[in-house]
C-alpha atoms as a PDB file:
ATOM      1  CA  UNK A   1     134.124  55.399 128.471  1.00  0.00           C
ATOM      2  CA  UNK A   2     132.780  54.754 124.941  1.00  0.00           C
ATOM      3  CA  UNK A   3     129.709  54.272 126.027  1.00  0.00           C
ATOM      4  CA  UNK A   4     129.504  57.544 128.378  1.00  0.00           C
ATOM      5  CA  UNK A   5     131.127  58.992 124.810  1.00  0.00           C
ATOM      6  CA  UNK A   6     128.129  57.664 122.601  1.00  0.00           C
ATOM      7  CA  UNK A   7     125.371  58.379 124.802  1.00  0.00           C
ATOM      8  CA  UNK A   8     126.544  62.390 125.393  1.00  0.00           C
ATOM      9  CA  UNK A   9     126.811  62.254 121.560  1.00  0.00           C
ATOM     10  CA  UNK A  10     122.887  60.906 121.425  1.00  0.00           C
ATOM     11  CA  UNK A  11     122.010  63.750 124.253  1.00  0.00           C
ATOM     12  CA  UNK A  12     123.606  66.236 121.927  1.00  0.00           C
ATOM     13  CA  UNK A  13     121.695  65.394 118.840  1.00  0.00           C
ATOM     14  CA  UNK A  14     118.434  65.062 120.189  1.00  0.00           C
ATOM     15  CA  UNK A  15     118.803  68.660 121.836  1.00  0.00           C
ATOM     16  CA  UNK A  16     119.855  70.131 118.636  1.00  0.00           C
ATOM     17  CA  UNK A  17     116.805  68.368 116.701  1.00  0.00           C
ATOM     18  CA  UNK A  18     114.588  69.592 119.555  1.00  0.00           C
ATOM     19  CA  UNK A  19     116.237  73.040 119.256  1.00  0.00           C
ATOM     20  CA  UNK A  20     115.711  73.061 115.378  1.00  0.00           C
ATOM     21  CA  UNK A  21     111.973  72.237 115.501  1.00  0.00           C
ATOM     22  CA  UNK A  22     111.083  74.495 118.135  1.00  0.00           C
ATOM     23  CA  UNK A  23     112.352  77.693 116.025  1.00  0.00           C
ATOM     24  CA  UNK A  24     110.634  76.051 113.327  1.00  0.00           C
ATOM     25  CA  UNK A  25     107.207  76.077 115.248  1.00  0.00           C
ATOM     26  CA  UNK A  26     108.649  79.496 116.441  1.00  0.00           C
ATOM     27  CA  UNK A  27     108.957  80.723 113.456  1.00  0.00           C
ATOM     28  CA  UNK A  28     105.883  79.374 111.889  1.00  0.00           C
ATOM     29  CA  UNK A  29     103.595  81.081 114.291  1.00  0.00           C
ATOM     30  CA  UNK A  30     104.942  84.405 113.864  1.00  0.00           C
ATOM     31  CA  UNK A  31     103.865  84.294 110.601  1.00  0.00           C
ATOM     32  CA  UNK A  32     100.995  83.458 111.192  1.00  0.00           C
ATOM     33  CA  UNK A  33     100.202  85.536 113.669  1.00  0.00           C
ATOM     34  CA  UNK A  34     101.279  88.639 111.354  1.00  0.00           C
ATOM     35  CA  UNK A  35      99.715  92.042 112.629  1.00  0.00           C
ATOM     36  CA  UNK A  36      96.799  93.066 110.432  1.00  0.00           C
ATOM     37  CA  UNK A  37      99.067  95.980 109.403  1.00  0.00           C
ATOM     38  CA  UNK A  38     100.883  93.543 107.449  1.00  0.00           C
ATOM     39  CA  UNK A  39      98.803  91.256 106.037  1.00  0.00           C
ATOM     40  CA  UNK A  40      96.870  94.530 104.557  1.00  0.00           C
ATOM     41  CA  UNK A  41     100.177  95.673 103.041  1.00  0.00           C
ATOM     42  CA  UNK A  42      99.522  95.050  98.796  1.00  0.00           C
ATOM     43  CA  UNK A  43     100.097  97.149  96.173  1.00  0.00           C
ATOM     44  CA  UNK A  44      97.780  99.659  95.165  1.00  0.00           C
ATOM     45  CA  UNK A  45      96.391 100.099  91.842  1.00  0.00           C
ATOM     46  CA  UNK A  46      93.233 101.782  90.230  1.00  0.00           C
ATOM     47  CA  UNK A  47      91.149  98.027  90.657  1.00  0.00           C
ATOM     48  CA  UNK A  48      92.040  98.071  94.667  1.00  0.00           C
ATOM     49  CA  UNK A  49      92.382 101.660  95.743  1.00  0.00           C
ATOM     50  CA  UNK A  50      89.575 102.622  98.019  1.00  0.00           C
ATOM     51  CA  UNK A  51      88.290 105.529 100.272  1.00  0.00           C
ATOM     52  CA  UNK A  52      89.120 104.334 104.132  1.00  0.00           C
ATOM     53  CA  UNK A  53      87.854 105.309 107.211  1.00  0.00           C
ATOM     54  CA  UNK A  54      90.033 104.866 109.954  1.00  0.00           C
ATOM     55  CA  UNK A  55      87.441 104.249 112.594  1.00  0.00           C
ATOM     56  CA  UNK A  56      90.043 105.374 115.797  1.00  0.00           C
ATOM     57  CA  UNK A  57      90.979 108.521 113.774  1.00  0.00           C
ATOM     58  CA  UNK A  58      87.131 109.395 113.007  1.00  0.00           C
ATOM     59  CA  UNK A  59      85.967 108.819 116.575  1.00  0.00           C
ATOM     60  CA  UNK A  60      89.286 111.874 117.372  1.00  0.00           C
ATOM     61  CA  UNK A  61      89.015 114.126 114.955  1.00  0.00           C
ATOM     62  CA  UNK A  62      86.067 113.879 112.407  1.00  0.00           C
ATOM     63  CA  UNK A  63      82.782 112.272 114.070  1.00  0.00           C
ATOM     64  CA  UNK A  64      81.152 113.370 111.150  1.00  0.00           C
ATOM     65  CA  UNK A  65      82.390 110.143 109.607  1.00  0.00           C
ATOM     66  CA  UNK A  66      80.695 108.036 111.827  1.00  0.00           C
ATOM     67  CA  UNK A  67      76.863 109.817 111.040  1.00  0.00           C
ATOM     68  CA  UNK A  68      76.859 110.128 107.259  1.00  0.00           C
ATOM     69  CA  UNK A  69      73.216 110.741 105.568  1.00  0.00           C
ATOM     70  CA  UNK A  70      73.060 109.898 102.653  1.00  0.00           C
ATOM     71  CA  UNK A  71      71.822 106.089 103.285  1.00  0.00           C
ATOM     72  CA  UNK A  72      70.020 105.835 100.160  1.00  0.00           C
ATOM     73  CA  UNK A  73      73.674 106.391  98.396  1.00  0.00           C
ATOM     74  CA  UNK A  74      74.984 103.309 100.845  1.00  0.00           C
ATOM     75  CA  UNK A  75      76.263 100.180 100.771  1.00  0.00           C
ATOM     76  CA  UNK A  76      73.800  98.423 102.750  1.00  0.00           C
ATOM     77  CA  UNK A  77      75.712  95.848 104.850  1.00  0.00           C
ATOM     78  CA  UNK A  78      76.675  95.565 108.165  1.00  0.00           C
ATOM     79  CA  UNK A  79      80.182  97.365 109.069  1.00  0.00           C
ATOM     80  CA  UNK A  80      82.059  94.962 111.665  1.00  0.00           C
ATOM     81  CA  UNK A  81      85.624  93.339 112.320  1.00  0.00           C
ATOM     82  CA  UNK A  82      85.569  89.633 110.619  1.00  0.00           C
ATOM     83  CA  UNK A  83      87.923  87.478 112.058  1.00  0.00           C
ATOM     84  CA  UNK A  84      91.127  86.534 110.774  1.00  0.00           C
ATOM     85  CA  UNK A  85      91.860  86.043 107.359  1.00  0.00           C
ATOM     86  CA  UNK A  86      87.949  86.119 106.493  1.00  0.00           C
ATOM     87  CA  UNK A  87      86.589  89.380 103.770  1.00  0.00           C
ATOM     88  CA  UNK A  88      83.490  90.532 102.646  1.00  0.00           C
ATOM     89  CA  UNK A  89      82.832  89.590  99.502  1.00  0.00           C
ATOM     90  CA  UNK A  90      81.924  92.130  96.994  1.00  0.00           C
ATOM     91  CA  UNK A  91      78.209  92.648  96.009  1.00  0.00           C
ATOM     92  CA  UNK A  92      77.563  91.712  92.582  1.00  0.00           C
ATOM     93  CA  UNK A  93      75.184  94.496  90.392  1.00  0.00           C
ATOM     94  CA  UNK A  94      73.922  93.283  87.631  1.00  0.00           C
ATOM     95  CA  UNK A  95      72.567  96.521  86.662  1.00  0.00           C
ATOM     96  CA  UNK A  96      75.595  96.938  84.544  1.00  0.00           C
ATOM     97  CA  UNK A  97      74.278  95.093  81.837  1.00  0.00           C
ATOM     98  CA  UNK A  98      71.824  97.472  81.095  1.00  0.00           C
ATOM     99  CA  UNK A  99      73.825 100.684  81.519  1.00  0.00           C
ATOM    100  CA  UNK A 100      75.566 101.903  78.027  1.00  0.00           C
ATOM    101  CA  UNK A 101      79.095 102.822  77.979  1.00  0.00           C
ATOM    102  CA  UNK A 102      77.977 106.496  77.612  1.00  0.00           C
ATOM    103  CA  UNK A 103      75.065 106.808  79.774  1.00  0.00           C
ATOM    104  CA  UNK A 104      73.877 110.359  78.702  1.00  0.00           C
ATOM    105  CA  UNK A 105      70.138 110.174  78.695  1.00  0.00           C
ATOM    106  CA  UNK A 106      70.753 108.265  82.575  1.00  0.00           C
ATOM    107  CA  UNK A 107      72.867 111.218  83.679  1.00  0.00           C
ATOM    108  CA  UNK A 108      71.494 114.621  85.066  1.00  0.00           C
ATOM    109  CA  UNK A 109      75.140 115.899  84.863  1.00  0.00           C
ATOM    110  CA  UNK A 110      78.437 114.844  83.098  1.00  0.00           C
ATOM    111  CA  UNK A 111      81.395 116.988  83.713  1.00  0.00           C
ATOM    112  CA  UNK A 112      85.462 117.063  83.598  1.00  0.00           C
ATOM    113  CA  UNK A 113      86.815 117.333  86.901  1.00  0.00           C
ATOM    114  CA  UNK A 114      90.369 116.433  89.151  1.00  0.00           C
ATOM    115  CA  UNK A 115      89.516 114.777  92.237  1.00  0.00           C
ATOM    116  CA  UNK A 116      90.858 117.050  95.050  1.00  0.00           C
ATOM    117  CA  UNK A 117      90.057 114.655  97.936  1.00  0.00           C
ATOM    118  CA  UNK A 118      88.083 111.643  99.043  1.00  0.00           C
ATOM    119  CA  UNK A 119      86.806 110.038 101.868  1.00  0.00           C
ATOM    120  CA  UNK A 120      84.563 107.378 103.351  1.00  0.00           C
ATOM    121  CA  UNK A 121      82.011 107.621 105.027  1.00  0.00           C
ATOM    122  CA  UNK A 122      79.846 105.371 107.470  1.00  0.00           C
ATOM    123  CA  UNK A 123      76.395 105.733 108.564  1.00  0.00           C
ATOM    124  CA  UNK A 124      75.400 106.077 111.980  1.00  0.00           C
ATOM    125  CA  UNK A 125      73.933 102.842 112.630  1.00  0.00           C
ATOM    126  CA  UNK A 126      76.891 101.259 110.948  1.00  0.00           C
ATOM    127  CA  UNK A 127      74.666  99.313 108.503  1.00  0.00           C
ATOM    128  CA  UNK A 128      75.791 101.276 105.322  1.00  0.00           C
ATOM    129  CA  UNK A 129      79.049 102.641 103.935  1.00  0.00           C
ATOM    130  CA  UNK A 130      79.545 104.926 101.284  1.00  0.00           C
ATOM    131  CA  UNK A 131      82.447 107.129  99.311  1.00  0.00           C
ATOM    132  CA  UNK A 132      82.503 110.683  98.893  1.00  0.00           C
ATOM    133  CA  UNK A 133      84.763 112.622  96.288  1.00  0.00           C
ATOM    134  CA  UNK A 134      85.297 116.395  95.694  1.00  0.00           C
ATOM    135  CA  UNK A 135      85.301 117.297  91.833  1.00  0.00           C
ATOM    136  CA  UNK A 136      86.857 120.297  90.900  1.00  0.00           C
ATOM    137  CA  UNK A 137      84.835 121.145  87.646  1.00  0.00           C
ATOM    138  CA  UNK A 138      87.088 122.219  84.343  1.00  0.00           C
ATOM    139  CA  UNK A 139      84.289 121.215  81.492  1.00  0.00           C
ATOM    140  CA  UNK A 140      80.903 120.869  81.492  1.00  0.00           C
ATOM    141  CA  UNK A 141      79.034 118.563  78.960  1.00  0.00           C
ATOM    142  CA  UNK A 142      75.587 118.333  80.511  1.00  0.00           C
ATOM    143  CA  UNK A 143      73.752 120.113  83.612  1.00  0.00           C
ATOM    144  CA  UNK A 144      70.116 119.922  83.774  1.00  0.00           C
ATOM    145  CA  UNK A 145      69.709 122.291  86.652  1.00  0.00           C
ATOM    146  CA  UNK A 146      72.390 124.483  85.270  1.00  0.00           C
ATOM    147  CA  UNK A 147      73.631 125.017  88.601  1.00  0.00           C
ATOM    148  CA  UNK A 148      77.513 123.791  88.282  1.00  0.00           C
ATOM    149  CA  UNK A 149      80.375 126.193  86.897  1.00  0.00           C
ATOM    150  CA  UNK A 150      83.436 125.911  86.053  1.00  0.00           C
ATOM    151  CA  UNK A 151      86.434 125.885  88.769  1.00  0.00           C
ATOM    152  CA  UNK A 152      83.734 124.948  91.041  1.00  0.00           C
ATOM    153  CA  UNK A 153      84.131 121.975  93.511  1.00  0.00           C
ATOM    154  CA  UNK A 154      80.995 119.056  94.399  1.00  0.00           C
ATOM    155  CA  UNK A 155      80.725 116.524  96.010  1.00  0.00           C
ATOM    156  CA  UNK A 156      79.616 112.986  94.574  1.00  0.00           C
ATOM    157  CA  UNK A 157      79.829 109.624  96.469  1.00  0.00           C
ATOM    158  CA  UNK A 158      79.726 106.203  95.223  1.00  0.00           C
ATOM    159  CA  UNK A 159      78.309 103.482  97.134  1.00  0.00           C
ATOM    160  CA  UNK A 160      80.914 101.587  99.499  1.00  0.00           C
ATOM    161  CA  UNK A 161      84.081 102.138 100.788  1.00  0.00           C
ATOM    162  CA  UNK A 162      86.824 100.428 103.282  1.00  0.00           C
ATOM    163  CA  UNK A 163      87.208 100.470 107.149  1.00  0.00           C
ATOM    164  CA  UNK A 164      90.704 100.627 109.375  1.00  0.00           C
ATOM    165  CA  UNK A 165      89.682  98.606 112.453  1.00  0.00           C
ATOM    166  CA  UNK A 166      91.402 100.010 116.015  1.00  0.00           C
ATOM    167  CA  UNK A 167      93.152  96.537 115.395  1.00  0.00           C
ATOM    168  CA  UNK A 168      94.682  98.000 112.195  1.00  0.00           C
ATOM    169  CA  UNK A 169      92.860  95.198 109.985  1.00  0.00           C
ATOM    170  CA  UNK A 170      91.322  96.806 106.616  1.00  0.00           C
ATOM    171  CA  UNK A 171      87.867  95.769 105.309  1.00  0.00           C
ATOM    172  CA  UNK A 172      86.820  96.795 102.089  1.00  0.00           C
ATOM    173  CA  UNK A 173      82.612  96.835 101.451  1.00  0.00           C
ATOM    174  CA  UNK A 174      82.417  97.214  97.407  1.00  0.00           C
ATOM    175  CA  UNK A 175      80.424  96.115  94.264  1.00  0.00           C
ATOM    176  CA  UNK A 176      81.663  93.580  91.879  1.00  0.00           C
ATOM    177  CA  UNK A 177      83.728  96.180  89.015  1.00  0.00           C
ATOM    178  CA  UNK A 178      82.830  99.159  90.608  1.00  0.00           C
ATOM    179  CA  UNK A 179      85.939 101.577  90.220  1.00  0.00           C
ATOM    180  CA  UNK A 180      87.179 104.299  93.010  1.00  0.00           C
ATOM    181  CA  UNK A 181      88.156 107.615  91.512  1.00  0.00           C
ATOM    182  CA  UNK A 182      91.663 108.001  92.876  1.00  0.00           C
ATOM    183  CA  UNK A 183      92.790 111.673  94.625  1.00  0.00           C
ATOM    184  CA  UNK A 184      94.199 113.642  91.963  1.00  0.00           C
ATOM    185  CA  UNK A 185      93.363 112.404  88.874  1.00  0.00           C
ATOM    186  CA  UNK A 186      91.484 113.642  86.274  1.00  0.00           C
ATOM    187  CA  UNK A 187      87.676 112.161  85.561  1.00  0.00           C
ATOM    188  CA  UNK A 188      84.946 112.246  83.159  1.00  0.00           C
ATOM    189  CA  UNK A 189      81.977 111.715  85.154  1.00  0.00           C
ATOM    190  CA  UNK A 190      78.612 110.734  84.465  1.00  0.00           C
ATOM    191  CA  UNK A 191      76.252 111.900  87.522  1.00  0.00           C
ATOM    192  CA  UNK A 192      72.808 110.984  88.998  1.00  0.00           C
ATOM    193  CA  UNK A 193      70.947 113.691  91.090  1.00  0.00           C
ATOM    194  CA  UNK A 194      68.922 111.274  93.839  1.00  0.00           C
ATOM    195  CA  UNK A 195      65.569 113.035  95.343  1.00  0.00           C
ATOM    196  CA  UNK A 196      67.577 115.291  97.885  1.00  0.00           C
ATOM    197  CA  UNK A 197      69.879 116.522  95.400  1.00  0.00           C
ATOM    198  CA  UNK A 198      72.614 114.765  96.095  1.00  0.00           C
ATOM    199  CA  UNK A 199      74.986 113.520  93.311  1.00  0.00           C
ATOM    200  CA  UNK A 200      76.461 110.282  92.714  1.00  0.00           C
ATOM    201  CA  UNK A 201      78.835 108.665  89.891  1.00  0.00           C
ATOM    202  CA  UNK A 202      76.833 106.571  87.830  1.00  0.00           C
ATOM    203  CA  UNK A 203      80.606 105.976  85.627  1.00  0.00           C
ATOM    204  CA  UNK A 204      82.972 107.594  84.325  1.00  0.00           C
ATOM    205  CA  UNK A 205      86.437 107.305  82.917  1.00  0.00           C
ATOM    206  CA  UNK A 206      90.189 108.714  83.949  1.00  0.00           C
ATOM    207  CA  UNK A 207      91.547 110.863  81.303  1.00  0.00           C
ATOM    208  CA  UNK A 208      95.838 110.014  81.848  1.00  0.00           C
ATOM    209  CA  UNK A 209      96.620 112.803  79.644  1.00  0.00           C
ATOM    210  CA  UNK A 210      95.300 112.533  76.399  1.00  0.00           C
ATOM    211  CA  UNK A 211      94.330 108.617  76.992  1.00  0.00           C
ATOM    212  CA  UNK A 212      91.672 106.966  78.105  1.00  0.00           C
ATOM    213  CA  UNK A 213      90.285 104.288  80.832  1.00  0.00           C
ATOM    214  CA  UNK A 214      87.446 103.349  82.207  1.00  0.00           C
ATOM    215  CA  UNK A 215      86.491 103.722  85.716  1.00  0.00           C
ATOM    216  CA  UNK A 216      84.762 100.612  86.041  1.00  0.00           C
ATOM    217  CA  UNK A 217      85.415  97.426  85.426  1.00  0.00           C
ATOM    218  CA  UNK A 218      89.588  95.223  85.449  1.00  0.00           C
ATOM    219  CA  UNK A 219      92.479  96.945  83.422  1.00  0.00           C
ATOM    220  CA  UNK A 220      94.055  93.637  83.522  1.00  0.00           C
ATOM    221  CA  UNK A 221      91.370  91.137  82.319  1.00  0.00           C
ATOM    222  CA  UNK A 222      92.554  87.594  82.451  1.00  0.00           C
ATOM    223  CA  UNK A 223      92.661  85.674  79.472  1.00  0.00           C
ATOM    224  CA  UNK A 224      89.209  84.858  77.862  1.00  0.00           C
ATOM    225  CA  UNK A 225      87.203  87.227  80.115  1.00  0.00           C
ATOM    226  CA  UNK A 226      85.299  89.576  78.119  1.00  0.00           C
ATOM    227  CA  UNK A 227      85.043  93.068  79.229  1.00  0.00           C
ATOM    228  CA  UNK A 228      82.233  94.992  79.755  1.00  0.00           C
ATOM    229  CA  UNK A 229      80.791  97.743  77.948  1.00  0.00           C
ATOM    230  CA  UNK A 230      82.916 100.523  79.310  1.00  0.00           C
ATOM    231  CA  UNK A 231      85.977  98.603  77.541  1.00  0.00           C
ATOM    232  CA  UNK A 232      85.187 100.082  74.199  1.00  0.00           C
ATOM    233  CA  UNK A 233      87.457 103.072  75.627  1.00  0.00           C
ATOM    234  CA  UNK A 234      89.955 101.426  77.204  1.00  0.00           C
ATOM    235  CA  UNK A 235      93.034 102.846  75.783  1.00  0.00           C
ATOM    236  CA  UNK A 236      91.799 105.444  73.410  1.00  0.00           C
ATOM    237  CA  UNK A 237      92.282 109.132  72.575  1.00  0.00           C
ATOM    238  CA  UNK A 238      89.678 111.411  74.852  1.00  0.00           C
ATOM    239  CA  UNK A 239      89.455 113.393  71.876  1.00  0.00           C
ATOM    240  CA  UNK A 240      87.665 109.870  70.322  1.00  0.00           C
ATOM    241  CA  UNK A 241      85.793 110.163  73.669  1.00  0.00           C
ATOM    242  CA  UNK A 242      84.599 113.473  73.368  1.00  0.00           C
ATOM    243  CA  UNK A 243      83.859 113.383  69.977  1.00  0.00           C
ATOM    244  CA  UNK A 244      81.606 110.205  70.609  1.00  0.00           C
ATOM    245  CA  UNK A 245      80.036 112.100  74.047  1.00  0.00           C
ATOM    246  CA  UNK A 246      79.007 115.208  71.820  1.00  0.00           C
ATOM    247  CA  UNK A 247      77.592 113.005  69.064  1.00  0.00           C
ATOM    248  CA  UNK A 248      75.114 111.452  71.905  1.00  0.00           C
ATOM    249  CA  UNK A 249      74.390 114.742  73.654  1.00  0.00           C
ATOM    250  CA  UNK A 250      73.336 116.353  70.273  1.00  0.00           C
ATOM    251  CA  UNK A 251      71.100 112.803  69.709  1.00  0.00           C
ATOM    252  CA  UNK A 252      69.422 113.629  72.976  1.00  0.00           C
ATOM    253  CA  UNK A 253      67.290 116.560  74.020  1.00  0.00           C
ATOM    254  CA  UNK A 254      70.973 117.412  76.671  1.00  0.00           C
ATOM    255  CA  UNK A 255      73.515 118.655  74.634  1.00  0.00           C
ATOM    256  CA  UNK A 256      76.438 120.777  76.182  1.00  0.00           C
ATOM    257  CA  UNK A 257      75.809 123.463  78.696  1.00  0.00           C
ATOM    258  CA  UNK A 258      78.748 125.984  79.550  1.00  0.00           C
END
């Protein structure tokens, strides 16, 4: 009997240890097998937020998504699911290191605008991405066409953008500290007119009130990293911004146009 007693006691154990791993493993593999939903979830902020096109939506409701135009305005790379846990990387530019922080002789326009939407756009043989914004116009520092007005609303991309997958996995296509004006906010843009008159934001900076930050480039640099030019502004008055935008107009043959 005290043997029948020990060996049910054994039996007992080893099914509760075998129990106990296998919700382990169990449990294990559900995280790992997350949906993409989740392991997209993160918290947005002005360094992460970008335009996405949600490629089952698009093919629905707005083809026009799927054939944009302006390729020449696109992040040339190839627009397809990566498996698992593997990103694009972002494109590094180093054409920042020649661009001032107030690019006014490198701008055909620079104007004060809220963002009233966004989108973005992919080109029709899915080898470019870009970003579209509509700018409604309150101040105008520099036209050279002297077409814009105020209260009117353009459009201006930038180049990349992200992608919803039917699988509900997000990839983002983007350059190296290359902000996303977010839907809503208030900009100061500088703009370059391509061949086909189509406008895209060289920079710019959000105007949070009556303070200052630049578009491009981190708002939270980690220690030791220097910032780049645009960081002059971070954190100051726009009056200090305007004052120093007007002082370069009137040093170049622009100047304000209203």
């Amino acid at each position: 009997m005290t043997i029948y007693k020990r060996g049910f006691t054994l039996t007992i154990a080893l099914a509760a240890i075998v129990f106990s791993l296998t919700i382990l493993a169990w449990s294990g593999s559900a995280s790992q097998s997350s949906s993409p939903q989740e392991a997209n979830k993160q918290e947005i902020t002005p360094d992460n937020d970008v335009p996405v096109l949600d490629l089952k939506e698009a093919e629905k409701s707005a083809p026009e998504q799927l054939k944009g135009r302006k390729r020449g305005q696109s992040l040339h790379q190839r627009v397809e699911e990566l498996p698992a846990g593997a990103e694009p990387l972002p494109f590094s530019w180093h054409f920042w290191g020649r661009v001032p922080a107030l690019p006014v002789e490198e701008s055909n326009a620079i104007v004060l605008g809220k963002v009233t939407d966004r989108r973005a756009v992919l080109t029709d043989d899915k080898a470019g991405i870009y970003s579209e914004f509509s700018v409604k116009i309150s101040e105008i520092f520099k036209d050279d066409l002297k077409g814009f007005f105020v209260d009117q609303v353009i459009t201006t991309t930038r180049r990349g953008g992200a992608v919803r997958f039917p699988s509900g996995k997000i990839q983002k296509y983007t350059i190296s500290s290359q902000g996303y004006p977010q839907q809503g906010k208030v900009y100061l843009l500088f703009l370059k007119r391509d061949e086909v008159g189509d406008y895209s934001i060289f920079t710019g900076y959000e105007i949070n009130g009556s303070v200052v930050q630049p578009l491009d480039g981190k708002r939270n640099l980690p220690k030791n990293e220097p910032d780049i030019q645009f960081g002059i502004y971070r954190g100051a008055k726009f009056e200090s911004l305007r004052n120093a935008l007007q002082t370069a107009l009137q040093q170049t043959s622009g100047g304000k146009d209203q």
